[in-house]
PDB file of N, CA and C in Angstrom:
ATOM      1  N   UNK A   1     120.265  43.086  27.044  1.00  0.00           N
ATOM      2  CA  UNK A   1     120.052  44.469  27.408  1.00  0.00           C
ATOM      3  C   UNK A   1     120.058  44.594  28.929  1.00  0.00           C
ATOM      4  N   UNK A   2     120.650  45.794  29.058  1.00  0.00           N
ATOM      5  CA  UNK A   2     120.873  46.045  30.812  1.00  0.00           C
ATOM      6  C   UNK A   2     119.910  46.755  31.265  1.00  0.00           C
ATOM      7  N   UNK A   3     119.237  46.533  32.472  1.00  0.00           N
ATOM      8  CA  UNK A   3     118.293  47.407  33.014  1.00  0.00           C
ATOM      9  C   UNK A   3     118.884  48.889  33.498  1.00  0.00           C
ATOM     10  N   UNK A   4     118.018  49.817  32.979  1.00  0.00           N
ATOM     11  CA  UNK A   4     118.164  50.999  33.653  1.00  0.00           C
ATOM     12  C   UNK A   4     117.454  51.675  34.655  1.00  0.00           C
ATOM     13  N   UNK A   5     117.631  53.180  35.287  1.00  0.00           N
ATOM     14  CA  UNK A   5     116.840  53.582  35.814  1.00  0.00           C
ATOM     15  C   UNK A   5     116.414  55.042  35.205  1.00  0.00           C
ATOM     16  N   UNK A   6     115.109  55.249  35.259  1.00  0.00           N
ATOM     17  CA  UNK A   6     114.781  56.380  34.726  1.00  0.00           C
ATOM     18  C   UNK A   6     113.777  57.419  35.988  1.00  0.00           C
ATOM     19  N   UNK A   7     114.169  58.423  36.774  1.00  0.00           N
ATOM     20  CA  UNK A   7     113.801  59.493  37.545  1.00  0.00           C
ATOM     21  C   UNK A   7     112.404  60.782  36.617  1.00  0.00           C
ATOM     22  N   UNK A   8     111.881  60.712  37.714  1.00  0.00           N
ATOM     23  CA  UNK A   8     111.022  61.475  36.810  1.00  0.00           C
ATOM     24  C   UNK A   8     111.141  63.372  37.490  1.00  0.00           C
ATOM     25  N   UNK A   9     110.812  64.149  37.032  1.00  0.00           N
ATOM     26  CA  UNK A   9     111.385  65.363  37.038  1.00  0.00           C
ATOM     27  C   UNK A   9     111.609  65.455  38.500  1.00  0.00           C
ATOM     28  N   UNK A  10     110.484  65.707  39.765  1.00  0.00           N
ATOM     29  CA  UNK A  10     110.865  66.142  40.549  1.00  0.00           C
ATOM     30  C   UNK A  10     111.286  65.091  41.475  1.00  0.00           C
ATOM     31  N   UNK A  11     111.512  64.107  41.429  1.00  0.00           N
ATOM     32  CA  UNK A  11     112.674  63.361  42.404  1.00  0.00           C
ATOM     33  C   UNK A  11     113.815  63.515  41.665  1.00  0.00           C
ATOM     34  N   UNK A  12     114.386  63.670  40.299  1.00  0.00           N
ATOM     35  CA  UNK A  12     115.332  64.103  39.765  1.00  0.00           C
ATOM     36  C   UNK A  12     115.610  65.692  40.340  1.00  0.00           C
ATOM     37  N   UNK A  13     115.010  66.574  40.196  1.00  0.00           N
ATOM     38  CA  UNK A  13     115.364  67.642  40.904  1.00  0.00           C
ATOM     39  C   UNK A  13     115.720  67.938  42.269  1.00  0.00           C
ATOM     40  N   UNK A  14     114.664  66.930  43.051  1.00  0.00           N
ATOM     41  CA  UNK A  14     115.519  66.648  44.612  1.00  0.00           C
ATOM     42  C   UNK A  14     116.688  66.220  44.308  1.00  0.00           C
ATOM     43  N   UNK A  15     117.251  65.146  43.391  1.00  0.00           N
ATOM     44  CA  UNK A  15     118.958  64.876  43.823  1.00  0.00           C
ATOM     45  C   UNK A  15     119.530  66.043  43.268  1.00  0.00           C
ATOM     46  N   UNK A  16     119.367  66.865  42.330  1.00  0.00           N
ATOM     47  CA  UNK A  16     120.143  67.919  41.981  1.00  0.00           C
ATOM     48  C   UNK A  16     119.917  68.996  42.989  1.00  0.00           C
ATOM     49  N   UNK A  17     119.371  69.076  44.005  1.00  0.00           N
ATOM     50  CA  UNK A  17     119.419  70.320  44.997  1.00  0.00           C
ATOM     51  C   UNK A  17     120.010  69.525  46.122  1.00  0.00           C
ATOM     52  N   UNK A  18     120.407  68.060  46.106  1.00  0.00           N
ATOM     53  CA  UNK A  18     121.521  67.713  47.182  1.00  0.00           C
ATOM     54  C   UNK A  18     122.670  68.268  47.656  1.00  0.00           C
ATOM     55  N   UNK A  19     123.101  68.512  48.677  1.00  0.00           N
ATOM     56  CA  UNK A  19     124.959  68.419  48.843  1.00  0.00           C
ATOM     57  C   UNK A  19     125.438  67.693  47.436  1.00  0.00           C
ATOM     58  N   UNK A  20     126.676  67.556  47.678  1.00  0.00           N
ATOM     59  CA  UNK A  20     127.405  67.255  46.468  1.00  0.00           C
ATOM     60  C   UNK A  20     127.558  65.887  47.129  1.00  0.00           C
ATOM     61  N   UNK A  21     127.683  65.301  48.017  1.00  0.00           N
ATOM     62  CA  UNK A  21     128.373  63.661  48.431  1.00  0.00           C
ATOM     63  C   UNK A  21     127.089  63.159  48.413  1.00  0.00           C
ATOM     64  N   UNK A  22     126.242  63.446  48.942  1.00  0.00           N
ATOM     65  CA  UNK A  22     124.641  63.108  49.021  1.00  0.00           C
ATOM     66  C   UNK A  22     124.108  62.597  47.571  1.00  0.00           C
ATOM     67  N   UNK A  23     124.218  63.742  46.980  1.00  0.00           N
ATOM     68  CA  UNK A  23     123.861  63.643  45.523  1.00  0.00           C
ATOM     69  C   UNK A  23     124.123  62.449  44.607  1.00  0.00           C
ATOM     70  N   UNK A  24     125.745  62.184  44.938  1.00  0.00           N
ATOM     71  CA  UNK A  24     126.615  61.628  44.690  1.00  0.00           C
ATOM     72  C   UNK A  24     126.146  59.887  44.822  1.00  0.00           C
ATOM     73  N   UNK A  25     126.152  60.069  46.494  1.00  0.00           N
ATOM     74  CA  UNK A  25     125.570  59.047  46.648  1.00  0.00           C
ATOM     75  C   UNK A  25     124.324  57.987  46.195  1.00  0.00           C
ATOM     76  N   UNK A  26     122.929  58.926  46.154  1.00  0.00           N
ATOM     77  CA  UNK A  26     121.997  58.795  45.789  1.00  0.00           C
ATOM     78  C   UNK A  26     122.067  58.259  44.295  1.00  0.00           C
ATOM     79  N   UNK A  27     122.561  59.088  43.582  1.00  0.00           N
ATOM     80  CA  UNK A  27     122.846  58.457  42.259  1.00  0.00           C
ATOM     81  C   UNK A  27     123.641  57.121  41.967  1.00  0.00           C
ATOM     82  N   UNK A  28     124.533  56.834  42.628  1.00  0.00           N
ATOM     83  CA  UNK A  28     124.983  55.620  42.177  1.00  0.00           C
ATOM     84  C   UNK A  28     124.299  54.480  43.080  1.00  0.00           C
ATOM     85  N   UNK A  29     123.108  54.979  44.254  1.00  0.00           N
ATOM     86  CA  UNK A  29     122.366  53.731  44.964  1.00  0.00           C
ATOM     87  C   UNK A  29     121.245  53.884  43.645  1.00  0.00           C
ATOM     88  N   UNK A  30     121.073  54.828  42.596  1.00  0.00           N
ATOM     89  CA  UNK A  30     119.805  54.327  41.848  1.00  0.00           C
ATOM     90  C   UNK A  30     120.350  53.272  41.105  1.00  0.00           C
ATOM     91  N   UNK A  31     122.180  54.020  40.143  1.00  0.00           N
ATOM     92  CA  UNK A  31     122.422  53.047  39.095  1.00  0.00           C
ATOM     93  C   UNK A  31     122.689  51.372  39.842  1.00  0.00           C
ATOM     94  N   UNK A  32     123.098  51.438  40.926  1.00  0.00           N
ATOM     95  CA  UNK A  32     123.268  49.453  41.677  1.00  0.00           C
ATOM     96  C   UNK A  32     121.657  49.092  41.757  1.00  0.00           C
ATOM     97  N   UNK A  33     120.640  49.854  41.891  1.00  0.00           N
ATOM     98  CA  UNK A  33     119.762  49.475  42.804  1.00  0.00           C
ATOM     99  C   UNK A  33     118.970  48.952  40.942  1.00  0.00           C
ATOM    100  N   UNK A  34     119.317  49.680  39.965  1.00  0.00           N
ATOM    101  CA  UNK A  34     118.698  49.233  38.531  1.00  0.00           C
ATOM    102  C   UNK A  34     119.136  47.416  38.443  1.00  0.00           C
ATOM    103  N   UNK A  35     120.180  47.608  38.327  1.00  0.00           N
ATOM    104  CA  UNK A  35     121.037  46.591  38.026  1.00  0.00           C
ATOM    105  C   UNK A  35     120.771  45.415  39.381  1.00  0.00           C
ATOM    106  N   UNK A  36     120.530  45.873  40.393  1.00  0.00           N
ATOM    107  CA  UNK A  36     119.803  44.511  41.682  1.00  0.00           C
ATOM    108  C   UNK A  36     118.217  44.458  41.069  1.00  0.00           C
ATOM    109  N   UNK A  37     117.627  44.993  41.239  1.00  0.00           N
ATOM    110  CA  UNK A  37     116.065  44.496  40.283  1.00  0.00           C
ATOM    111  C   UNK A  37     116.437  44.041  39.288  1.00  0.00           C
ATOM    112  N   UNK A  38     117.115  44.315  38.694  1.00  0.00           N
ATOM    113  CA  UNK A  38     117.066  43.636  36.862  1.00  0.00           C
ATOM    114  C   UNK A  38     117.528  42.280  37.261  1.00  0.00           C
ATOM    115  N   UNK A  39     118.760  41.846  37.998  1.00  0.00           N
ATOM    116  CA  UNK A  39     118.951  40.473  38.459  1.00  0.00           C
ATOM    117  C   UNK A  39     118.353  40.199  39.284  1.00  0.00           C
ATOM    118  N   UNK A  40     117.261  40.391  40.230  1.00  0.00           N
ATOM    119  CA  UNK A  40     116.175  39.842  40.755  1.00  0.00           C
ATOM    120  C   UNK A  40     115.184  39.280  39.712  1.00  0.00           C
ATOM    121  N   UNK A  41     114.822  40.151  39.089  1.00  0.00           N
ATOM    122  CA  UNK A  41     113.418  40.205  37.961  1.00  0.00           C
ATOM    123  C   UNK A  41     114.144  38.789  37.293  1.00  0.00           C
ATOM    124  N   UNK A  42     115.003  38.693  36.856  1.00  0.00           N
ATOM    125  CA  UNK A  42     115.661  38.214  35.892  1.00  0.00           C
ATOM    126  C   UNK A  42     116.022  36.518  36.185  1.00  0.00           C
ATOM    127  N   UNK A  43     115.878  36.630  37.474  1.00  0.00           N
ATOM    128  CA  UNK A  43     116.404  35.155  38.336  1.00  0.00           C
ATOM    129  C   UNK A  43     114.796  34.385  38.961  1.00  0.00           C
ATOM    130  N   UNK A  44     113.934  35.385  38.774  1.00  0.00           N
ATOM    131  CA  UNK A  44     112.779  35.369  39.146  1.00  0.00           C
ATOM    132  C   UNK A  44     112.454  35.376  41.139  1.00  0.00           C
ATOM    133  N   UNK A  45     113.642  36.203  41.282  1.00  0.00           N
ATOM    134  CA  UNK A  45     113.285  36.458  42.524  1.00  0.00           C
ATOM    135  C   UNK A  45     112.736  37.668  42.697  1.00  0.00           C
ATOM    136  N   UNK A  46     112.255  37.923  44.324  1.00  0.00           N
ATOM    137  CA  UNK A  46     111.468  39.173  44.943  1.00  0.00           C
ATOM    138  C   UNK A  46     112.701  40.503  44.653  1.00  0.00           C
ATOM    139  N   UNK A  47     112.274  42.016  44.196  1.00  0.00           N
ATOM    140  CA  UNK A  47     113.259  42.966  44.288  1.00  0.00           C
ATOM    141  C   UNK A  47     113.526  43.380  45.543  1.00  0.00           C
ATOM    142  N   UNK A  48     114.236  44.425  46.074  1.00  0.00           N
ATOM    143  CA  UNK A  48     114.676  44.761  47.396  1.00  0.00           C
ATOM    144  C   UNK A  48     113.326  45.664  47.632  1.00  0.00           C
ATOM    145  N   UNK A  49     113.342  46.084  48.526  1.00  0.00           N
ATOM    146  CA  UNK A  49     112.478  47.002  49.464  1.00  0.00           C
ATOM    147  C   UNK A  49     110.919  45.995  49.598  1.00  0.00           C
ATOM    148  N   UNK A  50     109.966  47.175  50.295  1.00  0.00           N
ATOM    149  CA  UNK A  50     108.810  46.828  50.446  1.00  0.00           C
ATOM    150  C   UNK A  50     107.862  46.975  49.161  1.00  0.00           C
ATOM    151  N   UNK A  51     106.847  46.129  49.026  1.00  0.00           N
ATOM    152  CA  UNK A  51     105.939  46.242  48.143  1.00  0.00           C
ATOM    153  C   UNK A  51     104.842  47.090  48.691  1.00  0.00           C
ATOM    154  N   UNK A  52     104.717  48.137  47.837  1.00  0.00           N
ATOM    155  CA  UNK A  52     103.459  48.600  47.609  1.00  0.00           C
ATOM    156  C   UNK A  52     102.002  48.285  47.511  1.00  0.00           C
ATOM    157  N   UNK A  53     101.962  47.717  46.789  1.00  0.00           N
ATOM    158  CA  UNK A  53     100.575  47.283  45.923  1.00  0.00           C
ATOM    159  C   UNK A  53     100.470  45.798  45.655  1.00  0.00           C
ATOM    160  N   UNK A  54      99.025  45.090  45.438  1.00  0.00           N
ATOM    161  CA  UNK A  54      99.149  43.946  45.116  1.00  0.00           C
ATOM    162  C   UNK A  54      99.932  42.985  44.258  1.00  0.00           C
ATOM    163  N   UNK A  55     100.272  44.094  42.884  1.00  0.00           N
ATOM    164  CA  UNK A  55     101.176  43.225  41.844  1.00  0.00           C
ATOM    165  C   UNK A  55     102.181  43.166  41.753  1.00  0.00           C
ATOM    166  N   UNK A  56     102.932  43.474  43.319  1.00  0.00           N
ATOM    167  CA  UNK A  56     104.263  43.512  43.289  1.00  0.00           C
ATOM    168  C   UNK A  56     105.588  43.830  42.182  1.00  0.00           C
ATOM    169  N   UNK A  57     104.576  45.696  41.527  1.00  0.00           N
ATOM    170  CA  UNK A  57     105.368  46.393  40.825  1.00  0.00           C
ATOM    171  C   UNK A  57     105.105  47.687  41.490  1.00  0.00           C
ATOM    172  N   UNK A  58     105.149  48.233  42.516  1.00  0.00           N
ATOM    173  CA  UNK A  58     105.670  49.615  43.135  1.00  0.00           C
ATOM    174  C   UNK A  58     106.450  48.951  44.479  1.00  0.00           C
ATOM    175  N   UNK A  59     107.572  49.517  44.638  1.00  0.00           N
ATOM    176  CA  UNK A  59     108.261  49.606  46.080  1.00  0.00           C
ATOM    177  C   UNK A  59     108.868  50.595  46.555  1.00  0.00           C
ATOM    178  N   UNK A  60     109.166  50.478  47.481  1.00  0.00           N
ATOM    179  CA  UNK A  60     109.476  51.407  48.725  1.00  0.00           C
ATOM    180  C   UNK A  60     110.980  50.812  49.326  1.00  0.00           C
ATOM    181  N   UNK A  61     111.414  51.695  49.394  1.00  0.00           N
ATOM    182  CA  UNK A  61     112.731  51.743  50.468  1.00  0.00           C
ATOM    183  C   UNK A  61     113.861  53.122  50.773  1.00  0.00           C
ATOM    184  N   UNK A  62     114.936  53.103  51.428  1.00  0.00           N
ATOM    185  CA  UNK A  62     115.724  53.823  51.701  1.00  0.00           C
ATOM    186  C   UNK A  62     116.944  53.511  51.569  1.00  0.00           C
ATOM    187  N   UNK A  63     117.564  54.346  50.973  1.00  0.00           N
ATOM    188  CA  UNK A  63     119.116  54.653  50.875  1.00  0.00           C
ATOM    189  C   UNK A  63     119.872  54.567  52.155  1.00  0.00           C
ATOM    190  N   UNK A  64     120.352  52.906  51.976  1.00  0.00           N
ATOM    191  CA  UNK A  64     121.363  52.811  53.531  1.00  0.00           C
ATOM    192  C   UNK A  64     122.014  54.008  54.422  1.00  0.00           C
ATOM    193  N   UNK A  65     121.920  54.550  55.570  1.00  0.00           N
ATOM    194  CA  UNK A  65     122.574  55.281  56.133  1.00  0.00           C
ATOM    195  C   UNK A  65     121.764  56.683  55.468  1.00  0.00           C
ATOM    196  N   UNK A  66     121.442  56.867  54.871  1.00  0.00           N
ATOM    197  CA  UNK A  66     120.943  58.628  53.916  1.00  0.00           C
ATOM    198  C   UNK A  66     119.207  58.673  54.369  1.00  0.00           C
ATOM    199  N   UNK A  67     119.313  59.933  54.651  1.00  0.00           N
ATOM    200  CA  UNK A  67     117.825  60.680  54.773  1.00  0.00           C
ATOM    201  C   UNK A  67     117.263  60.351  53.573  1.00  0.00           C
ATOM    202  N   UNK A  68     117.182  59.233  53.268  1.00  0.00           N
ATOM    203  CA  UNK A  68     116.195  59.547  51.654  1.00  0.00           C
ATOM    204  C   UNK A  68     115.274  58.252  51.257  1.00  0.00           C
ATOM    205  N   UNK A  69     114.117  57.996  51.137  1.00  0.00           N
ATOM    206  CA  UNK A  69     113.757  57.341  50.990  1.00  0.00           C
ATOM    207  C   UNK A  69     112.455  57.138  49.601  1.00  0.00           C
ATOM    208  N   UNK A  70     113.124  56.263  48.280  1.00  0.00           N
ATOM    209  CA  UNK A  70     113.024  55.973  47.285  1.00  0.00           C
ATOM    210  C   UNK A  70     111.555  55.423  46.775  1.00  0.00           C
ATOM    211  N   UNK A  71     110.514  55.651  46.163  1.00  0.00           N
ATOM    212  CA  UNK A  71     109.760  54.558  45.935  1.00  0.00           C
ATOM    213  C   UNK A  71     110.005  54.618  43.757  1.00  0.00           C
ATOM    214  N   UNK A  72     109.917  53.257  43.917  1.00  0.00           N
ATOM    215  CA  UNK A  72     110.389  52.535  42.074  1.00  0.00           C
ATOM    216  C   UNK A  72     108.880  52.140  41.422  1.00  0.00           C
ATOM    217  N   UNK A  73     109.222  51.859  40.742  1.00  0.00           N
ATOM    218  CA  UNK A  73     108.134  51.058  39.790  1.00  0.00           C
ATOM    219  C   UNK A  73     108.793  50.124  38.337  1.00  0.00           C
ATOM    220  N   UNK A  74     108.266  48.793  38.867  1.00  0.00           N
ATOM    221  CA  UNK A  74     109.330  47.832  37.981  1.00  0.00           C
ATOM    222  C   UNK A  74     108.397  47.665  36.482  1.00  0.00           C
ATOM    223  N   UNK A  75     109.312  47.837  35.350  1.00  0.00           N
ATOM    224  CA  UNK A  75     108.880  47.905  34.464  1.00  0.00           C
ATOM    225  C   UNK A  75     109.436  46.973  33.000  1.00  0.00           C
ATOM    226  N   UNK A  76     108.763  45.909  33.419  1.00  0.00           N
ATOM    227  CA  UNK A  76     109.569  44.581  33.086  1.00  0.00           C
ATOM    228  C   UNK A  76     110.052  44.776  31.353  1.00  0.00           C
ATOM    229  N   UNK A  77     109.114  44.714  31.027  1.00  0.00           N
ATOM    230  CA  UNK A  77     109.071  44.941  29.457  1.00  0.00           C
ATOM    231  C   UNK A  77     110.535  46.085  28.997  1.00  0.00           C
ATOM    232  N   UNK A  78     110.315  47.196  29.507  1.00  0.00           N
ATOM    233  CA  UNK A  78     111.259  48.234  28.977  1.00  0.00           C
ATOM    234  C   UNK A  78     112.684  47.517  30.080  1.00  0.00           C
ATOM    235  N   UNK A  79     112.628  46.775  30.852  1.00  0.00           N
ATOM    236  CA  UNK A  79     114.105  46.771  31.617  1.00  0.00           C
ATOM    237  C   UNK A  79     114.595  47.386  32.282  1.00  0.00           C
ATOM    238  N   UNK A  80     113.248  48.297  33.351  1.00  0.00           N
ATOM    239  CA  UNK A  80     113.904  49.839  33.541  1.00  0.00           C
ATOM    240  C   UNK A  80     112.950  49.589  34.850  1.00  0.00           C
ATOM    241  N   UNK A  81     113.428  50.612  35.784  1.00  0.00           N
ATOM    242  CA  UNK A  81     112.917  51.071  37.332  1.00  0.00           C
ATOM    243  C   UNK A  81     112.786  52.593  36.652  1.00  0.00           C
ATOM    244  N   UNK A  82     111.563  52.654  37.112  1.00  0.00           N
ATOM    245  CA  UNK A  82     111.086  54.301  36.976  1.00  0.00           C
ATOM    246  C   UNK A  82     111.090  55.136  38.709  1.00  0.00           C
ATOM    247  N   UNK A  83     111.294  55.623  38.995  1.00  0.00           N
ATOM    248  CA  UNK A  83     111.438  56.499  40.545  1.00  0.00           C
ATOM    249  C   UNK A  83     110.510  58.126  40.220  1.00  0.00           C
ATOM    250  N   UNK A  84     108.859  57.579  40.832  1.00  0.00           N
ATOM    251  CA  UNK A  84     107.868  58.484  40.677  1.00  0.00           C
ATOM    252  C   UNK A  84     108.198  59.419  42.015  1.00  0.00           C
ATOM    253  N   UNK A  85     108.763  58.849  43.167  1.00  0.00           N
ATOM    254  CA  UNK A  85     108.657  59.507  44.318  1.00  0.00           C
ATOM    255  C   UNK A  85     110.395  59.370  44.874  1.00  0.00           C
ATOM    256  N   UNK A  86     110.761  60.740  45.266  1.00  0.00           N
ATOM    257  CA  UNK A  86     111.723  60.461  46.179  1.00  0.00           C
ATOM    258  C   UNK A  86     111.360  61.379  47.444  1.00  0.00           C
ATOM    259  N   UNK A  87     111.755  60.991  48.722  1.00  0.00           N
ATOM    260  CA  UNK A  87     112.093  62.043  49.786  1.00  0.00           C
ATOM    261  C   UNK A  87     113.052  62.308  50.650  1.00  0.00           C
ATOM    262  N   UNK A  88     113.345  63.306  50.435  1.00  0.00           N
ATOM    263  CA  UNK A  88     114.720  63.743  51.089  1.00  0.00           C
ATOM    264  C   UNK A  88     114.781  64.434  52.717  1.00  0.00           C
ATOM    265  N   UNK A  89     115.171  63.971  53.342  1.00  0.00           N
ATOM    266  CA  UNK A  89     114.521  64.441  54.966  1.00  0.00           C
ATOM    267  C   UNK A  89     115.560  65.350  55.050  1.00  0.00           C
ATOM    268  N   UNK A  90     115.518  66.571  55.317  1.00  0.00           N
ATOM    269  CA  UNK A  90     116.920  67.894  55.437  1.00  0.00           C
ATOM    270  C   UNK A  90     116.043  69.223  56.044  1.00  0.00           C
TER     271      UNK A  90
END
């Protein structure tokens, strides 16, 4: 099974009030960024960005080059990155 990513309403609604290339963008840095944790998790290495919290399941980072900066939550069991927070600087 492939890891996914699952957005929760209002960082999902920030990418839908993007520009259209923005938008664009953002969405396919979530679907690579599923699929780089899942082969991190999976290899038993560290995921990308900064850790949050002690149990090194919330992180933090930004969308190369883009006003936007992402925080995940790794969710080993289901195979999935959940995205509680996004921010969009505009």
């Amino acid at each position: 099974m492939s890891w996914t990513v699952w957005t929760e309403q209002i960082p999902a609604q920030t990418v839908l009030d993007m520009p259209a290339d923005l938008r664009t963008k953002t969405a396919n840095f979530l679907r690579a960024l599923a699929i780089e944790v899942g082969g991190a998790i999976d290899l038993g290495r560290r995921p990308p960005g900064d850790a949050m919290d002690d149990l090194e399941v919330r992180y933090s980072l930004e969308v190369p080059g883009e006003p936007v900066i992402i925080e995940y939550m790794i969710m080993s069991d289901a195979k999935e990155i959940r995205v509680p927070v996004m921010v969009w600087f505009h």
